[in-house]
C-alpha atoms as a PDB file:
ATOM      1  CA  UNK A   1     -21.488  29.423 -23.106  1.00  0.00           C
ATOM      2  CA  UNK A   2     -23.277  27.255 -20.477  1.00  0.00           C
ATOM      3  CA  UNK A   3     -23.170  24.255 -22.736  1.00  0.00           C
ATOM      4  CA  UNK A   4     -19.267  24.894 -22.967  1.00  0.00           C
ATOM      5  CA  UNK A   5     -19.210  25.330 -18.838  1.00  0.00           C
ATOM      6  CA  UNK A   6     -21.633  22.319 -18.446  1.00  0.00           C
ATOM      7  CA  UNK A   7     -19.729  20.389 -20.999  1.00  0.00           C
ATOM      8  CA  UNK A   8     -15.948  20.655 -19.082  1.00  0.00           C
ATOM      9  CA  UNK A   9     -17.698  20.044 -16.254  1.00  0.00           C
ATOM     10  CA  UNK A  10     -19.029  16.423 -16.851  1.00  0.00           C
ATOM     11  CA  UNK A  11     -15.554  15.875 -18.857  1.00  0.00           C
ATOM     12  CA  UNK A  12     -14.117  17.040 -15.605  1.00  0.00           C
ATOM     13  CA  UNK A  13     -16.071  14.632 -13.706  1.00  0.00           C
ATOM     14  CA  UNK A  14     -15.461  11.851 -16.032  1.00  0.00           C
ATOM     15  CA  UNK A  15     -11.837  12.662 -15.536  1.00  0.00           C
ATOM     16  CA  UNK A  16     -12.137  12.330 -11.001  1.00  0.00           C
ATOM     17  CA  UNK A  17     -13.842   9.524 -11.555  1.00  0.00           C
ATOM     18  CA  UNK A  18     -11.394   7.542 -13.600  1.00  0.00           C
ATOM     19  CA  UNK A  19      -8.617   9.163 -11.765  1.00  0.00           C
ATOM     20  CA  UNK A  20     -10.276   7.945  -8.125  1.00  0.00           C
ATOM     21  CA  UNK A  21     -10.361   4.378  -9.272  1.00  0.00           C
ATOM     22  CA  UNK A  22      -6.382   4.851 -10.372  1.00  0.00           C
ATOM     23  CA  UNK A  23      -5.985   5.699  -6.553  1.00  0.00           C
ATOM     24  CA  UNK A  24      -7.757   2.604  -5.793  1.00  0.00           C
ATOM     25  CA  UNK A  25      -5.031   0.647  -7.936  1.00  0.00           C
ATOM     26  CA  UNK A  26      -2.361   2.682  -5.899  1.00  0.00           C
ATOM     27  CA  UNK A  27      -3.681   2.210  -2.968  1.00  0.00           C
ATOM     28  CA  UNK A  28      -3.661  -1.905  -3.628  1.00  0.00           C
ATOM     29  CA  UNK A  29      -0.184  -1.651  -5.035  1.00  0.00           C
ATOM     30  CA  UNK A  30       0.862   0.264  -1.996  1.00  0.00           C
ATOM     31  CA  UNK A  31      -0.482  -2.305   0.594  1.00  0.00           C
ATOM     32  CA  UNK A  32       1.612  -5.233  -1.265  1.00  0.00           C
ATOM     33  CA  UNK A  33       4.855  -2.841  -1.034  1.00  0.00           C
ATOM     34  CA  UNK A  34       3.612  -2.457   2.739  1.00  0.00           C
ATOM     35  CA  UNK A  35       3.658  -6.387   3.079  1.00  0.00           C
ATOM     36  CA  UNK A  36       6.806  -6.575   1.587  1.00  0.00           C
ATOM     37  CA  UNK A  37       8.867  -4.340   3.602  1.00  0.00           C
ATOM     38  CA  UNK A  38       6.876  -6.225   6.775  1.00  0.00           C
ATOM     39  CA  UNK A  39       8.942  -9.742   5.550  1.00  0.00           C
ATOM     40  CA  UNK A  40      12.137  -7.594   5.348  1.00  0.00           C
ATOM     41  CA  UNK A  41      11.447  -5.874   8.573  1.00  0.00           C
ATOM     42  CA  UNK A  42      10.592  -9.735  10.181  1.00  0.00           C
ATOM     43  CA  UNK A  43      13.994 -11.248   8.176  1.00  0.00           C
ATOM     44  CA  UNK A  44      16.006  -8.236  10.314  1.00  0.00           C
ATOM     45  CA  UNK A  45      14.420  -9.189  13.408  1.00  0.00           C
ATOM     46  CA  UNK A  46      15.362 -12.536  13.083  1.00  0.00           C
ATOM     47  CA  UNK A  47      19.166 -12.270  12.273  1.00  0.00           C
ATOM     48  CA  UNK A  48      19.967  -9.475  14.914  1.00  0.00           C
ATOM     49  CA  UNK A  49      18.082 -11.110  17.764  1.00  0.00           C
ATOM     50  CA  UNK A  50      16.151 -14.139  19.233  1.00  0.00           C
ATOM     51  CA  UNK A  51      12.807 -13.245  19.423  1.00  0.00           C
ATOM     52  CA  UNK A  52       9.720 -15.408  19.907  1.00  0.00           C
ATOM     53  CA  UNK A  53       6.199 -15.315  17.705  1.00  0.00           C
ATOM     54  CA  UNK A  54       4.514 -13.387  20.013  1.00  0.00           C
ATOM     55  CA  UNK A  55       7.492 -10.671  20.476  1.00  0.00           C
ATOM     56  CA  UNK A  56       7.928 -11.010  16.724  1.00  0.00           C
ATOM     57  CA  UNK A  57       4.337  -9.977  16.228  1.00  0.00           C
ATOM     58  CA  UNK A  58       4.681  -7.552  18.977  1.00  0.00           C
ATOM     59  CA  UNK A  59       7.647  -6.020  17.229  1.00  0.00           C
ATOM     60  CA  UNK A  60       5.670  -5.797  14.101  1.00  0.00           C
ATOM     61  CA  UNK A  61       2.642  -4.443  15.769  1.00  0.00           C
ATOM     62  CA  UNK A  62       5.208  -1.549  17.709  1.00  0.00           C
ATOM     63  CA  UNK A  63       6.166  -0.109  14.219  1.00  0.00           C
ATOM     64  CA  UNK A  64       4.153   2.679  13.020  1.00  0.00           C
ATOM     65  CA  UNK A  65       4.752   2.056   8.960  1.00  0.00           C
ATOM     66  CA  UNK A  66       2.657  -1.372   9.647  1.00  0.00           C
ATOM     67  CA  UNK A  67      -0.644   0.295  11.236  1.00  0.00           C
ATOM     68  CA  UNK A  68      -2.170  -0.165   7.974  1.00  0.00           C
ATOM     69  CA  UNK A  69      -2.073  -4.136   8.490  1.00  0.00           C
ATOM     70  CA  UNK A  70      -4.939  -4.652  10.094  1.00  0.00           C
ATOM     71  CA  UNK A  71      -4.006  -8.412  10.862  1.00  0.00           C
ATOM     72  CA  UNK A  72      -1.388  -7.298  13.161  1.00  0.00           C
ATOM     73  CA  UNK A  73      -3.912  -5.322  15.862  1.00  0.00           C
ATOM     74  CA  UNK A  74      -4.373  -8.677  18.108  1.00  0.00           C
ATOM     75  CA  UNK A  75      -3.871  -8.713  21.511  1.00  0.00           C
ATOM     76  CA  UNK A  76       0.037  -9.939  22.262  1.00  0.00           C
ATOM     77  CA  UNK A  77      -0.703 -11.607  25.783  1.00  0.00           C
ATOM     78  CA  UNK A  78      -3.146 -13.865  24.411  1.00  0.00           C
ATOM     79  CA  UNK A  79      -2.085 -17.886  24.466  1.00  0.00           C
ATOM     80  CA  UNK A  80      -3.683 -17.992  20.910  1.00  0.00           C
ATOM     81  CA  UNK A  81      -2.301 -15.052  19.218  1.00  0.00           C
ATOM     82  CA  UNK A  82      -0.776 -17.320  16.018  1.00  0.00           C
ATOM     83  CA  UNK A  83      -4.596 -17.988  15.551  1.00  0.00           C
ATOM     84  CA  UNK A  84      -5.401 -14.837  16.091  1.00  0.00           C
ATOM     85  CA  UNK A  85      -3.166 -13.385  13.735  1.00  0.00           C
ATOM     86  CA  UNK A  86      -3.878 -16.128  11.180  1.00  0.00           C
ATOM     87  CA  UNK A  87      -7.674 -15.129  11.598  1.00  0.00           C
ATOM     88  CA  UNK A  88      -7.208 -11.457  10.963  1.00  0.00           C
ATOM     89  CA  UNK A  89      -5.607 -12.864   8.169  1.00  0.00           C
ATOM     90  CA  UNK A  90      -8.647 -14.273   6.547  1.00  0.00           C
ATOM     91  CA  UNK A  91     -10.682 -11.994   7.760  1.00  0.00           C
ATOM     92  CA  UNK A  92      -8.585  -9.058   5.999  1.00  0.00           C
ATOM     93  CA  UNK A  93     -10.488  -8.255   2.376  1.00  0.00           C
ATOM     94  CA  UNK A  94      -6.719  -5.744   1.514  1.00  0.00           C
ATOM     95  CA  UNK A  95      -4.433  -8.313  -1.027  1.00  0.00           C
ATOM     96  CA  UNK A  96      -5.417 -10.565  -2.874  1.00  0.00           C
ATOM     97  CA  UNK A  97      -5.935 -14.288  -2.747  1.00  0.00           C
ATOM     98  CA  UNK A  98      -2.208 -14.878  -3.732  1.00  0.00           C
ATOM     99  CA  UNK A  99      -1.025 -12.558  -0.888  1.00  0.00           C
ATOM    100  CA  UNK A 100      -2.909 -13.980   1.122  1.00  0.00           C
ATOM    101  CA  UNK A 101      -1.735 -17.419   0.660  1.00  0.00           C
ATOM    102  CA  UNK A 102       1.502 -16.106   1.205  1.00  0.00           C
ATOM    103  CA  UNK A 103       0.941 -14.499   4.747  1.00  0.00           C
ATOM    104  CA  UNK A 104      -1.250 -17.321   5.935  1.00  0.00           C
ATOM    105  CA  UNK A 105       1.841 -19.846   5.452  1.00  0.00           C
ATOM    106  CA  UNK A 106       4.435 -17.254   6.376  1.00  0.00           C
ATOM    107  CA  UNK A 107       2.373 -16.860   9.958  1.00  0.00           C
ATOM    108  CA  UNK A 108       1.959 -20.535  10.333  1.00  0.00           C
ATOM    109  CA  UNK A 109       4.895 -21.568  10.010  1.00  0.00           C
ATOM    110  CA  UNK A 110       6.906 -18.662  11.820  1.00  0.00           C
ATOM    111  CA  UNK A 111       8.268 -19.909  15.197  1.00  0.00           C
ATOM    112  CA  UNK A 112       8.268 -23.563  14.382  1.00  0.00           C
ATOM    113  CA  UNK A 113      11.500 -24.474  13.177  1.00  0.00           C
ATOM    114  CA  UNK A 114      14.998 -23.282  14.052  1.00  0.00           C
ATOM    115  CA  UNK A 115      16.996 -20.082  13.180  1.00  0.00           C
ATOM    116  CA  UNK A 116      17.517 -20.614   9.584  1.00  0.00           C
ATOM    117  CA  UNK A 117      14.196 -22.821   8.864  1.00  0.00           C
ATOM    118  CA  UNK A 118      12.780 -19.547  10.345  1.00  0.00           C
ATOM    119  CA  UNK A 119      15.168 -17.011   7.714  1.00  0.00           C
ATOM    120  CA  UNK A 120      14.393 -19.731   4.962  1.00  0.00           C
ATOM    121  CA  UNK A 121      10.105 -19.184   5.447  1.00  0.00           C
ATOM    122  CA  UNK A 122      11.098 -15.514   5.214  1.00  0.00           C
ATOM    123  CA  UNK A 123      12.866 -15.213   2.643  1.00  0.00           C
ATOM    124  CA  UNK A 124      10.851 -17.551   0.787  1.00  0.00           C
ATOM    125  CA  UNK A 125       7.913 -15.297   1.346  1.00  0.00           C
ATOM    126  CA  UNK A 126       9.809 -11.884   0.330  1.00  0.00           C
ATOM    127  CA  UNK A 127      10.726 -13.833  -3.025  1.00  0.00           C
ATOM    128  CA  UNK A 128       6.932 -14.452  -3.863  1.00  0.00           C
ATOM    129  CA  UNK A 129       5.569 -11.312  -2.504  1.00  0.00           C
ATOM    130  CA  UNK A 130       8.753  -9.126  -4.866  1.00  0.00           C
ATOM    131  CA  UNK A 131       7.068 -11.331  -7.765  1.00  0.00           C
ATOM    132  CA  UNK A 132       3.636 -10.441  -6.782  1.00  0.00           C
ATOM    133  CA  UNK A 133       4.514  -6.821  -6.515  1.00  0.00           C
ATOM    134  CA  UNK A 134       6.245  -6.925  -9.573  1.00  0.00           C
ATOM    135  CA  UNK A 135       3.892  -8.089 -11.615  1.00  0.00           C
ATOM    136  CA  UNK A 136       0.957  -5.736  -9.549  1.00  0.00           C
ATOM    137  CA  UNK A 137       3.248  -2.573 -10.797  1.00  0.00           C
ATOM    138  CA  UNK A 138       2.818  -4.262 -14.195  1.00  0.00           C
ATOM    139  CA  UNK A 139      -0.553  -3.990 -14.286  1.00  0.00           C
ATOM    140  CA  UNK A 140      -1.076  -0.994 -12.248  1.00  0.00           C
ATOM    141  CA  UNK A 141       0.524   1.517 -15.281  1.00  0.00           C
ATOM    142  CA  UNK A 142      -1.723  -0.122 -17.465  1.00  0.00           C
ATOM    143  CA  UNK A 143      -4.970   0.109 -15.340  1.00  0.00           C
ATOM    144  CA  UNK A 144      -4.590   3.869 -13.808  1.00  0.00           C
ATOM    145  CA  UNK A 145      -3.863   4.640 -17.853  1.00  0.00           C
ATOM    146  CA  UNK A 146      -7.124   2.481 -19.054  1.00  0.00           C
ATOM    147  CA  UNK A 147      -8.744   4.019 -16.108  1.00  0.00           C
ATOM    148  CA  UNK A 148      -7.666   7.529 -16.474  1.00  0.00           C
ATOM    149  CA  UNK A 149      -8.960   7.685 -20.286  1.00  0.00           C
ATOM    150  CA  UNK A 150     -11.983   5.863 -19.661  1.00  0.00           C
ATOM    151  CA  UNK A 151     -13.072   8.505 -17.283  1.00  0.00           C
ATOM    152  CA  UNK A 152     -12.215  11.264 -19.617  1.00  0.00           C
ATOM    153  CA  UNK A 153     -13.386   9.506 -22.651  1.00  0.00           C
ATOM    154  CA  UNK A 154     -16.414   8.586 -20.520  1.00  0.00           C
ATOM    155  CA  UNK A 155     -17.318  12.244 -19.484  1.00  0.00           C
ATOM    156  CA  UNK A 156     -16.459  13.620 -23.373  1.00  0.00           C
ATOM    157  CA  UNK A 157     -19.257  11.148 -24.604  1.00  0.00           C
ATOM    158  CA  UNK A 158     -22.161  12.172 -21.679  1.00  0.00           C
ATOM    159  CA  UNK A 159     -20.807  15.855 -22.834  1.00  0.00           C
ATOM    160  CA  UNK A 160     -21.726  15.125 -26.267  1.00  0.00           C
ATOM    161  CA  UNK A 161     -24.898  13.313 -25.491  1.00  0.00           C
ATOM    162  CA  UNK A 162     -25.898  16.182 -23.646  1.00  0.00           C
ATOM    163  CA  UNK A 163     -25.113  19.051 -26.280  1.00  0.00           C
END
């Protein structure tokens, strides 16, 4: 009877583990979704009203949903805050390298053209972040499965081993 208890509970653990490093996957998926909606939120902003980099940022910075971006926490009053921003950037270890990319060209070249060269870097960037999430949910159902049943399948063998 102990076996059986000790066995379920290494399956068990097994199991959490796999399942944590789903959450892990999530979590990465969610943070490109979060990225996303910032380029939508930014693309608003523009149309509705005239707002420079720094208010832009600002704006960004005000919204709760974006606390997450940890690129965004620079000080608005600063002369330098494009730099800044673009140094949080590659500083931040969150997306990946394609993501990155992505914000480091959307930043630097936000607030340097006109009205619709400025709706034109945005939308640009919401394009190839939808692919990147896209793809990212691809692969997520297929890691969090391969994950998932390694940790159980994982935890079944050290069972075994142990019995």
């Amino acid at each position: 009877m102990i076996k059986l208890i000790g066995c379920i509970m290494v399956v068990a653990a097994g199991a959490f583990g796999g399942n944590s490093i789903a959450c892990s996957f999530k979590r990465r998926l969610d943070t490109q979704a979060l990225i996303l909606k910032m380029y939508r939120r930014t693309e608003i902003i523009l149309e509705y009203s005239l707002f420079t980099f720094s208010e832009i940022v600002q704006s960004l910075k005000d919204c709760g949903e974006f606390s997450e971006l940890g690129f965004l926490d620079v000080d608005c009053s600063r002369t330098d805050i494009r730099q800044a921003v673009l140094d949080g950037i590659k500083c931040w270890n969150e997306p990946d390298s394609g993501s990155k990319q992505i914000l480091l060209s959307f930043f630097r070249d936000l607030g340097t053209t006109d009205l619709s060269g400025q709706l034109s870097f945005v939308k640009l960037a919401q394009a190839q972040q939808s692919e990147i999430v896209s793809t990212e949910k691809q692969r997520l159902r297929e890691r969090i499965k391969l994950s998932r049943t390694f940790g159980v399948l994982g935890g079944a063998f050290a069972a075994i081993m142990l019995i």
